[in-house]
PDB file of N, CA and C in Angstrom:
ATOM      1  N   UNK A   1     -91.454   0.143 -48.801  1.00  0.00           N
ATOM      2  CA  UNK A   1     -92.064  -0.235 -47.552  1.00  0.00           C
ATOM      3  C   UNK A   1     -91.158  -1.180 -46.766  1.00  0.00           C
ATOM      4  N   UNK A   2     -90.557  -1.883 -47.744  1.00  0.00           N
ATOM      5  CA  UNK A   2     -90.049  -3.207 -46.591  1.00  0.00           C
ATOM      6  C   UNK A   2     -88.566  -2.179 -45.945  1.00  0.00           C
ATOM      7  N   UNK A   3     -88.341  -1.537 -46.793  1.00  0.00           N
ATOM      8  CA  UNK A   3     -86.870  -0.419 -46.392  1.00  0.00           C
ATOM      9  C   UNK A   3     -87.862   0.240 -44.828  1.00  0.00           C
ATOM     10  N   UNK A   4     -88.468   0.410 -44.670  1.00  0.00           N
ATOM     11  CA  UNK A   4     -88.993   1.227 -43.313  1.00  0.00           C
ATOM     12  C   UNK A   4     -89.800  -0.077 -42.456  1.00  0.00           C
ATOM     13  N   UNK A   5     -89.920  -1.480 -42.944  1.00  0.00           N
ATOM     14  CA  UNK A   5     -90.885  -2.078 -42.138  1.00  0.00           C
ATOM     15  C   UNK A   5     -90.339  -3.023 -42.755  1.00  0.00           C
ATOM     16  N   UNK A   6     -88.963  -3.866 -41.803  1.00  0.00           N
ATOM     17  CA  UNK A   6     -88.036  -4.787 -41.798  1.00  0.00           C
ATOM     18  C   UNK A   6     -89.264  -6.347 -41.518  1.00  0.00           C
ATOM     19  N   UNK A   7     -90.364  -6.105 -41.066  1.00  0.00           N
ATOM     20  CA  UNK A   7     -91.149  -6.755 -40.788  1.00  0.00           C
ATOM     21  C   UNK A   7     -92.490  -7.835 -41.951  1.00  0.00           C
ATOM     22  N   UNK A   8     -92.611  -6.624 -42.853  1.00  0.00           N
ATOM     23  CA  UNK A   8     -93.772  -6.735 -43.976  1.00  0.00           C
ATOM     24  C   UNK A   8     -93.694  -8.156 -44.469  1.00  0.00           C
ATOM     25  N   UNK A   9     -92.404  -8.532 -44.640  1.00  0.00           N
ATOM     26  CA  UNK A   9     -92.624  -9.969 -46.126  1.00  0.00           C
ATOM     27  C   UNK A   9     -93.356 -10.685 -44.725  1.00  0.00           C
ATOM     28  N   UNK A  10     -92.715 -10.779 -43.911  1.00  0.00           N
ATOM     29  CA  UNK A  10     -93.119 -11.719 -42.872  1.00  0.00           C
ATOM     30  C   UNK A  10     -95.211 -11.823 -42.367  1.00  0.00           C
ATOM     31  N   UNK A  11     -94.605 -10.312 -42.498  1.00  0.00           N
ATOM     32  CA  UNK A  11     -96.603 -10.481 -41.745  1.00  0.00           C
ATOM     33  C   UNK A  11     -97.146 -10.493 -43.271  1.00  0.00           C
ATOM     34  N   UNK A  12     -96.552 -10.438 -44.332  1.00  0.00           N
ATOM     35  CA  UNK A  12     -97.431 -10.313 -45.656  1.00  0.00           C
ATOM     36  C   UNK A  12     -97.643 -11.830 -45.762  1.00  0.00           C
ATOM     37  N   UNK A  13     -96.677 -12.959 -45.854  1.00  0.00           N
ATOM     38  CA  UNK A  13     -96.567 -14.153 -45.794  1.00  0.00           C
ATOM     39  C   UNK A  13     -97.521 -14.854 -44.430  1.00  0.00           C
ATOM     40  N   UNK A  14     -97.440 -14.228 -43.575  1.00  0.00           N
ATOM     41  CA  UNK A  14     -98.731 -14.914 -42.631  1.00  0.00           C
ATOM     42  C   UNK A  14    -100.111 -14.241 -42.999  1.00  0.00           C
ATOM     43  N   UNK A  15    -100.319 -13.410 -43.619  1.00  0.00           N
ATOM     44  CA  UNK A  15    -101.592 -12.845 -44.052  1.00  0.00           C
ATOM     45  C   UNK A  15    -102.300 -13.758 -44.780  1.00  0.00           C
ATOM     46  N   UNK A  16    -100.794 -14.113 -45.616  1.00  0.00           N
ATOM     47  CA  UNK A  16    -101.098 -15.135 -47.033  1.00  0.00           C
ATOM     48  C   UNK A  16    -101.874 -16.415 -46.582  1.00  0.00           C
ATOM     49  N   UNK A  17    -101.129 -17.001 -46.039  1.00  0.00           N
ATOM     50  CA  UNK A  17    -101.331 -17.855 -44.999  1.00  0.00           C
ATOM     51  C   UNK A  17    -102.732 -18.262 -44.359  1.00  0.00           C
ATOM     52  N   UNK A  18    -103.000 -17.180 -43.426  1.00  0.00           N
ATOM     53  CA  UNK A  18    -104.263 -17.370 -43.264  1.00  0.00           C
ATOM     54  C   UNK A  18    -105.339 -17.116 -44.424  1.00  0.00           C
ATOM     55  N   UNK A  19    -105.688 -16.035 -45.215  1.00  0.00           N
ATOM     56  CA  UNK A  19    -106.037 -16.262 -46.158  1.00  0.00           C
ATOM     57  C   UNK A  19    -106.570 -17.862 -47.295  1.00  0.00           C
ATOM     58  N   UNK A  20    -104.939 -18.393 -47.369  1.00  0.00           N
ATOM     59  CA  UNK A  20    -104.984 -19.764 -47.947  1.00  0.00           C
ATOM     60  C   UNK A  20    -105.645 -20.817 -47.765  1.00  0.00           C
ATOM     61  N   UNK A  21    -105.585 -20.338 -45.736  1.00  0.00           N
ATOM     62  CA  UNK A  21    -106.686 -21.501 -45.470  1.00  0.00           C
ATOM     63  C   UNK A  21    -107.474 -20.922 -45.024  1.00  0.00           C
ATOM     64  N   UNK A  22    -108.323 -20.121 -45.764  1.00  0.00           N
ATOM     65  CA  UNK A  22    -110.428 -19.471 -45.480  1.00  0.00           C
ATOM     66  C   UNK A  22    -110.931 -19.920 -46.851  1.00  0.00           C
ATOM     67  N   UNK A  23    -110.441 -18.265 -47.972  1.00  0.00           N
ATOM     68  CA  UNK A  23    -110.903 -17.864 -48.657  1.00  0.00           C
ATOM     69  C   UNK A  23    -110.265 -18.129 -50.446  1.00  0.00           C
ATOM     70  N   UNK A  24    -108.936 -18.201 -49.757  1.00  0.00           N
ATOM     71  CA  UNK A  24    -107.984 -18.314 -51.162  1.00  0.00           C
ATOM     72  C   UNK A  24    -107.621 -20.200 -51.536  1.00  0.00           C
ATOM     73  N   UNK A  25    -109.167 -21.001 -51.607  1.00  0.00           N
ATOM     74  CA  UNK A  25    -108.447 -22.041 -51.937  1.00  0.00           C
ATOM     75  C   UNK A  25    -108.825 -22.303 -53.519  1.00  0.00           C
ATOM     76  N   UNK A  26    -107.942 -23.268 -54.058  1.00  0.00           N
ATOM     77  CA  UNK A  26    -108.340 -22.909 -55.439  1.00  0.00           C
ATOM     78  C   UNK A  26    -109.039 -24.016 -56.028  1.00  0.00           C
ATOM     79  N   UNK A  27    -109.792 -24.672 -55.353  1.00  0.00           N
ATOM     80  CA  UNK A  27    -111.030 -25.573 -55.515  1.00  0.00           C
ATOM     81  C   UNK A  27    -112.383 -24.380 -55.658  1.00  0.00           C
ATOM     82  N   UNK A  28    -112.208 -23.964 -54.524  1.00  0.00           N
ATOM     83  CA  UNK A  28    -113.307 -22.505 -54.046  1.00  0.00           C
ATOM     84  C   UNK A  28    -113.130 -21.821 -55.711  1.00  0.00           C
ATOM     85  N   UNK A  29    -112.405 -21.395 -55.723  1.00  0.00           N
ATOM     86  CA  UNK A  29    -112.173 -20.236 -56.810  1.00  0.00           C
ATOM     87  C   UNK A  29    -112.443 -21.296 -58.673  1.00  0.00           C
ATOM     88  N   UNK A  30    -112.239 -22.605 -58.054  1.00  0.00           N
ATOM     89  CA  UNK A  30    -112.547 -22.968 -59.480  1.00  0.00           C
ATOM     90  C   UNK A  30    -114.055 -23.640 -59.738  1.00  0.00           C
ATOM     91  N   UNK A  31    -114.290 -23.727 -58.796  1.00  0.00           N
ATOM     92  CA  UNK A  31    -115.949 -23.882 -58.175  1.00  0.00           C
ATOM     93  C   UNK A  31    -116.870 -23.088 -58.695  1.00  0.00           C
ATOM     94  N   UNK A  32    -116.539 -21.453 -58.172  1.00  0.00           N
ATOM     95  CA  UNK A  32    -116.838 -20.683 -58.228  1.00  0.00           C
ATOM     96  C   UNK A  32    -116.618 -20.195 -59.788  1.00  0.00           C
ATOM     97  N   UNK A  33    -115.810 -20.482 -60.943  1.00  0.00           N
ATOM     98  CA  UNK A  33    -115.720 -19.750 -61.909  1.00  0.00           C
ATOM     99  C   UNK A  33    -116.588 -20.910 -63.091  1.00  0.00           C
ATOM    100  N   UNK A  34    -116.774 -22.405 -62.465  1.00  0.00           N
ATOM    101  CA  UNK A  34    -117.487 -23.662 -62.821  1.00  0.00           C
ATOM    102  C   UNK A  34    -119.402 -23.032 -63.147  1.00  0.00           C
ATOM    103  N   UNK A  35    -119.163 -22.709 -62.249  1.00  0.00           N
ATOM    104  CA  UNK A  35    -121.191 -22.336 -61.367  1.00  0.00           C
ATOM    105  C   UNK A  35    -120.916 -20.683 -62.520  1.00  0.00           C
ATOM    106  N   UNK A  36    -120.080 -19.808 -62.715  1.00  0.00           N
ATOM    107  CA  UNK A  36    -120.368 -18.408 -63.589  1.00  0.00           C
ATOM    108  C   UNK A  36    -120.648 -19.162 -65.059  1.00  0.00           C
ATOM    109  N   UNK A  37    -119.352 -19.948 -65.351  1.00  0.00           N
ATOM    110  CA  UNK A  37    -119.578 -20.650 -66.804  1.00  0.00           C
ATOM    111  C   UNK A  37    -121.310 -21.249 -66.942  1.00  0.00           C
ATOM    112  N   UNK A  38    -121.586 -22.003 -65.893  1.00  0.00           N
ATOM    113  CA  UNK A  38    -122.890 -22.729 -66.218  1.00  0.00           C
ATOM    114  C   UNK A  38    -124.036 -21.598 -66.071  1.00  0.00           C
ATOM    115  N   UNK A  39    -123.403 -20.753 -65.900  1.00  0.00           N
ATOM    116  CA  UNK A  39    -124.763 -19.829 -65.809  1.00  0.00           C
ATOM    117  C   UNK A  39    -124.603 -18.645 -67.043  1.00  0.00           C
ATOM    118  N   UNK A  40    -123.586 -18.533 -67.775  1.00  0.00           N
ATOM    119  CA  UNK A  40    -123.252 -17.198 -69.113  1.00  0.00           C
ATOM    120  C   UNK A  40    -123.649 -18.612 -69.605  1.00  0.00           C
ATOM    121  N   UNK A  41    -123.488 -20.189 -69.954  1.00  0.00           N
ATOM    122  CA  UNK A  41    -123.839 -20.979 -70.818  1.00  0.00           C
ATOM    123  C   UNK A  41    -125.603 -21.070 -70.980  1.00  0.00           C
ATOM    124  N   UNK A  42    -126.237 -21.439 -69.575  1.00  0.00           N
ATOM    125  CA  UNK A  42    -127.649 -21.326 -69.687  1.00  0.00           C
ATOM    126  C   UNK A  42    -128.386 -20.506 -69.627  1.00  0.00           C
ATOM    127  N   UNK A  43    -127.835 -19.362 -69.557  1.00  0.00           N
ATOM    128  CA  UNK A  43    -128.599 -17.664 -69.800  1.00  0.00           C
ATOM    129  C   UNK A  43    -128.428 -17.680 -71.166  1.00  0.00           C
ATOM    130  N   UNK A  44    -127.584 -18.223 -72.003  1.00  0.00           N
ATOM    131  CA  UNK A  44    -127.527 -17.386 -73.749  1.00  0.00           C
ATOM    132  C   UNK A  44    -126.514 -16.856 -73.918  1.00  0.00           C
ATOM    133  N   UNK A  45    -126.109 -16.417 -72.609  1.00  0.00           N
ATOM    134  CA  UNK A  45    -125.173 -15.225 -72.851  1.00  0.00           C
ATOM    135  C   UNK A  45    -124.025 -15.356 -73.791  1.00  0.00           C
ATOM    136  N   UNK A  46    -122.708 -16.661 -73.657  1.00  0.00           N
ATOM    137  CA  UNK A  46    -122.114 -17.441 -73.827  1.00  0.00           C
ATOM    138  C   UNK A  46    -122.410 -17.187 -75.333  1.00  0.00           C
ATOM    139  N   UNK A  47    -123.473 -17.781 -75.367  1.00  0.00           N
ATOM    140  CA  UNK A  47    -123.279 -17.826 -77.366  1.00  0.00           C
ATOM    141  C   UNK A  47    -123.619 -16.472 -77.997  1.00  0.00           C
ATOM    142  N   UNK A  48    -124.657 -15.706 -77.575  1.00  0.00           N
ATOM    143  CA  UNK A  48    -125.369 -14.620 -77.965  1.00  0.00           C
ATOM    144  C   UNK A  48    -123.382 -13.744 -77.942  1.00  0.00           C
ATOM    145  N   UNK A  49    -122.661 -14.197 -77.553  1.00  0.00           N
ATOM    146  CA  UNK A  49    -121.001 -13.437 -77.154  1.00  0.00           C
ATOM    147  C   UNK A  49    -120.292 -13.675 -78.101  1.00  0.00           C
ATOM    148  N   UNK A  50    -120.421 -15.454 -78.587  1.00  0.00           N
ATOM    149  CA  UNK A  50    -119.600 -16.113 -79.556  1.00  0.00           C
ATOM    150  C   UNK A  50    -120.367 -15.151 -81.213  1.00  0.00           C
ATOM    151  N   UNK A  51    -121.655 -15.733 -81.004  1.00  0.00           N
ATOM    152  CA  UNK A  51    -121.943 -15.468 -82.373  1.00  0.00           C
ATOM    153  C   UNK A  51    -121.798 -13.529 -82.792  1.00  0.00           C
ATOM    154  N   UNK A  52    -122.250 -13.115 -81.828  1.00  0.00           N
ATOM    155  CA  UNK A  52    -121.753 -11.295 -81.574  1.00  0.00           C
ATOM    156  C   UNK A  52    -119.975 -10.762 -82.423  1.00  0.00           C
ATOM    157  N   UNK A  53    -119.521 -11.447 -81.585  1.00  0.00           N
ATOM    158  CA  UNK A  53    -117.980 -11.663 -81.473  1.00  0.00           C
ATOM    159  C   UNK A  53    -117.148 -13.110 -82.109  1.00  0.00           C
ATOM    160  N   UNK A  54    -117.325 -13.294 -83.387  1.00  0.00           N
ATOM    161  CA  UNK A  54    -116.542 -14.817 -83.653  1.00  0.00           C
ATOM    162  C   UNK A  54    -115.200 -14.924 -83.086  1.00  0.00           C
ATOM    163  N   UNK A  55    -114.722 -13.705 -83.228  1.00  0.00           N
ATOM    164  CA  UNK A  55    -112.948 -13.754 -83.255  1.00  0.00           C
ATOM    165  C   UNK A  55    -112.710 -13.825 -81.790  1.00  0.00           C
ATOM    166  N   UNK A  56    -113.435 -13.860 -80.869  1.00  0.00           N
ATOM    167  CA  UNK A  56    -113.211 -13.666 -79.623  1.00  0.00           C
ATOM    168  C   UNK A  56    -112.442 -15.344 -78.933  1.00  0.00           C
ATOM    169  N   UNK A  57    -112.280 -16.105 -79.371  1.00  0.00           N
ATOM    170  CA  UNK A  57    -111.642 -16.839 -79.026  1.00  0.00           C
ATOM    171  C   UNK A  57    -112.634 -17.294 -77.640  1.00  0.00           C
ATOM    172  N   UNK A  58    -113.652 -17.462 -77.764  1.00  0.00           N
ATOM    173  CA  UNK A  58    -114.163 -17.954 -76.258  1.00  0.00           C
ATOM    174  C   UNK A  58    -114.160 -19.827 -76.033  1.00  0.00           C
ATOM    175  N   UNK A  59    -113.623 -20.082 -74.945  1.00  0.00           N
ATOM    176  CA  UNK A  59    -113.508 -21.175 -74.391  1.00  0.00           C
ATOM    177  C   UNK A  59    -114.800 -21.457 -74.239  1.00  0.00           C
ATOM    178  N   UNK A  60    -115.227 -22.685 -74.413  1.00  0.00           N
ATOM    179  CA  UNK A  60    -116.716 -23.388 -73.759  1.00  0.00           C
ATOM    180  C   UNK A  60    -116.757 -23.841 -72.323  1.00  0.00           C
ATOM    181  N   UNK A  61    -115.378 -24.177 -71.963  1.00  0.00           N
ATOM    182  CA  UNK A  61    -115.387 -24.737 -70.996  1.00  0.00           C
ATOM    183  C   UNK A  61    -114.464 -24.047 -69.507  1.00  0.00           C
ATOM    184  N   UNK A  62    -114.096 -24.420 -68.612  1.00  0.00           N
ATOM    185  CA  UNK A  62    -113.062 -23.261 -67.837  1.00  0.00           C
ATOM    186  C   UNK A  62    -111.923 -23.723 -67.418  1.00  0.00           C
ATOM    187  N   UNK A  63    -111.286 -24.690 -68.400  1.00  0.00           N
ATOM    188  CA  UNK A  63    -110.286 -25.746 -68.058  1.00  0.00           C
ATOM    189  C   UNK A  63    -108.994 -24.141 -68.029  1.00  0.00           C
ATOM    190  N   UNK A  64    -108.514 -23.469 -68.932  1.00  0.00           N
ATOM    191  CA  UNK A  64    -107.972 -22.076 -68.830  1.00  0.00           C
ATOM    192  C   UNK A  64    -107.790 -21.211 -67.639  1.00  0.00           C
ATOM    193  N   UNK A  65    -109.176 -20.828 -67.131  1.00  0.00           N
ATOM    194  CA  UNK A  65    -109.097 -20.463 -65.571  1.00  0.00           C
ATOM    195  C   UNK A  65    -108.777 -21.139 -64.661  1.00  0.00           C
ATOM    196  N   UNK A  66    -108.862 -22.258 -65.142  1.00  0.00           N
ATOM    197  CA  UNK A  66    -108.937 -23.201 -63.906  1.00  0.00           C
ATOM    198  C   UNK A  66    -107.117 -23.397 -63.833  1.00  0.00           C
ATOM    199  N   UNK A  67    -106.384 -23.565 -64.759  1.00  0.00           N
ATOM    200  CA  UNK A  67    -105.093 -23.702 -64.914  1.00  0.00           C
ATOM    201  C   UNK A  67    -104.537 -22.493 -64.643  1.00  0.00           C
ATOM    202  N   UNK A  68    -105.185 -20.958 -64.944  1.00  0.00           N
ATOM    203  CA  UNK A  68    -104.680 -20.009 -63.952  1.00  0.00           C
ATOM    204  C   UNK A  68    -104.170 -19.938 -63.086  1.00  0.00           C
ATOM    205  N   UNK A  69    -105.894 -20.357 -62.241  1.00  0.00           N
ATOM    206  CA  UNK A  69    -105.498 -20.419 -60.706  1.00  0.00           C
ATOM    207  C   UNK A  69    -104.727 -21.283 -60.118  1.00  0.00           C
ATOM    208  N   UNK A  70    -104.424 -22.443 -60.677  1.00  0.00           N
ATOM    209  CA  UNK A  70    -103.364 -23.109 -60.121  1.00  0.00           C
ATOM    210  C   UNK A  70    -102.100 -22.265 -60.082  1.00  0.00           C
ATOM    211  N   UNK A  71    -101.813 -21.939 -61.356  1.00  0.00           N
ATOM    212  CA  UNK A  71    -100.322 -21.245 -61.345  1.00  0.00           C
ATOM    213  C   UNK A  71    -100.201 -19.851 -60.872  1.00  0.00           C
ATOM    214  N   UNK A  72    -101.183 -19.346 -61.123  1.00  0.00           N
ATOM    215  CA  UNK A  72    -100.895 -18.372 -59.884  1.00  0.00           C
ATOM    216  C   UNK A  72    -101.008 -18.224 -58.471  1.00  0.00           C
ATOM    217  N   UNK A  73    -101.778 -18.890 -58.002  1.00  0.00           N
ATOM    218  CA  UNK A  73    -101.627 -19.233 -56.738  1.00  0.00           C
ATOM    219  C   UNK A  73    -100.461 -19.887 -56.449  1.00  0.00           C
ATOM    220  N   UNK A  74    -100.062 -21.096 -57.302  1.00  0.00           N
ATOM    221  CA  UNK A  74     -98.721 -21.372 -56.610  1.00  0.00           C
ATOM    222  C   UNK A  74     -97.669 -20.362 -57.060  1.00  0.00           C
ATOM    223  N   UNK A  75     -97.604 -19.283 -57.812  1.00  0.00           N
ATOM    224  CA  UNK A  75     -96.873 -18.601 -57.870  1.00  0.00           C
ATOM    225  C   UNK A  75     -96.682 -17.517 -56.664  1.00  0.00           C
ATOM    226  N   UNK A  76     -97.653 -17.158 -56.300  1.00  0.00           N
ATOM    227  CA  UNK A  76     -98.259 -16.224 -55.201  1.00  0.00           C
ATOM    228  C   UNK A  76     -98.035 -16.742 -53.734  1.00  0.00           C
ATOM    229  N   UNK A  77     -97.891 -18.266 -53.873  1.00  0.00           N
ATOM    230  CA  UNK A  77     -97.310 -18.774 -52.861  1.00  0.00           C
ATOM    231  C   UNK A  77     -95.672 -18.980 -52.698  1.00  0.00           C
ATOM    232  N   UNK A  78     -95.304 -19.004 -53.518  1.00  0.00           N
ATOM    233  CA  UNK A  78     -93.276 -19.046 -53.510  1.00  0.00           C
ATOM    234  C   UNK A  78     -93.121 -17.770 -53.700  1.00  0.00           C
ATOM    235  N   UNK A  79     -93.811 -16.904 -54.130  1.00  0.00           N
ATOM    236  CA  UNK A  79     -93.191 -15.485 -53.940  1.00  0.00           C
ATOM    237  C   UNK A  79     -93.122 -14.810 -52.681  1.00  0.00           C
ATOM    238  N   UNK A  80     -94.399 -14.956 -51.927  1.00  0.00           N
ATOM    239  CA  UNK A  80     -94.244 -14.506 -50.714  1.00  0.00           C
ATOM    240  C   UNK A  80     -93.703 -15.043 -49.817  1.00  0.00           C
ATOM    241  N   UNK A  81     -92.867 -16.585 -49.832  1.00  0.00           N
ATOM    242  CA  UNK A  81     -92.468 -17.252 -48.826  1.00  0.00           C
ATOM    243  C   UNK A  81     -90.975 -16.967 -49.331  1.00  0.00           C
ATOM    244  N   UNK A  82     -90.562 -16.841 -50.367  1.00  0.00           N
ATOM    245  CA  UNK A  82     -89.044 -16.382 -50.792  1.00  0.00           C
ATOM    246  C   UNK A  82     -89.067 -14.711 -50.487  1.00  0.00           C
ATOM    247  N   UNK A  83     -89.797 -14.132 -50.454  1.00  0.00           N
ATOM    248  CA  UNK A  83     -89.683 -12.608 -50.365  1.00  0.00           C
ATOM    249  C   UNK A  83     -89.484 -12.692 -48.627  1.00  0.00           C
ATOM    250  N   UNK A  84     -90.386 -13.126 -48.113  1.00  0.00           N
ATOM    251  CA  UNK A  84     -90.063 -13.552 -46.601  1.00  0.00           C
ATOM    252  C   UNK A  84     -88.909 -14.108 -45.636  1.00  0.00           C
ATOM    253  N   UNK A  85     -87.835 -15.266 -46.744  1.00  0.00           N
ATOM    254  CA  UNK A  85     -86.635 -15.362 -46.646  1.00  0.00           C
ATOM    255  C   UNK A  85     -85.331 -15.040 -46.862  1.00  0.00           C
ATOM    256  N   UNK A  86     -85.338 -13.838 -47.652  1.00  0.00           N
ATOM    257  CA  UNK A  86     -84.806 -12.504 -47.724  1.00  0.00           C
ATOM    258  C   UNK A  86     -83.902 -11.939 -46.575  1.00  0.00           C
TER     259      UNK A  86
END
């Protein structure tokens, strides 16, 4: 694509951009995965999973996701701003 549309990193990197500041912040997204945990914890689900599944390695808490989204987002952010300076 970028071989036919000398343009893309650029408008992909302002897409990003706006995006970053609506929908893609990673408070939002760790908020949001905070409020799923407290709710697979006070439904049952959570354990009715652990005790189902021992070997499953399940986290209690979402410190994991939450360190995700940091690094991928900032990964997702230097990629598209170096792909853009190209």
């Amino acid at each position: 694509m970028q071989e036919y549309d000398k343009r893309l990193p650029e408008d992909m990197l302002e897409t990003w951009r706006d995006w970053r500041e609506s929908f893609l912040k990673e408070e939002l997204w760790k908020s949001y995965a905070r409020e799923q945990m407290g709710y697979l914890v006070e439904s049952g689900a959570f354990s009715r999973d652990t005790l189902r599944w021992p070997d499953s390695e399940n986290a209690k808490g979402t410190e994991e996701i939450e360190k995700y989204i940091d690094v991928r987002f900032s990964w997702l952010d230097n990629y598209l701003r170096d792909l853009s300076e190209q």
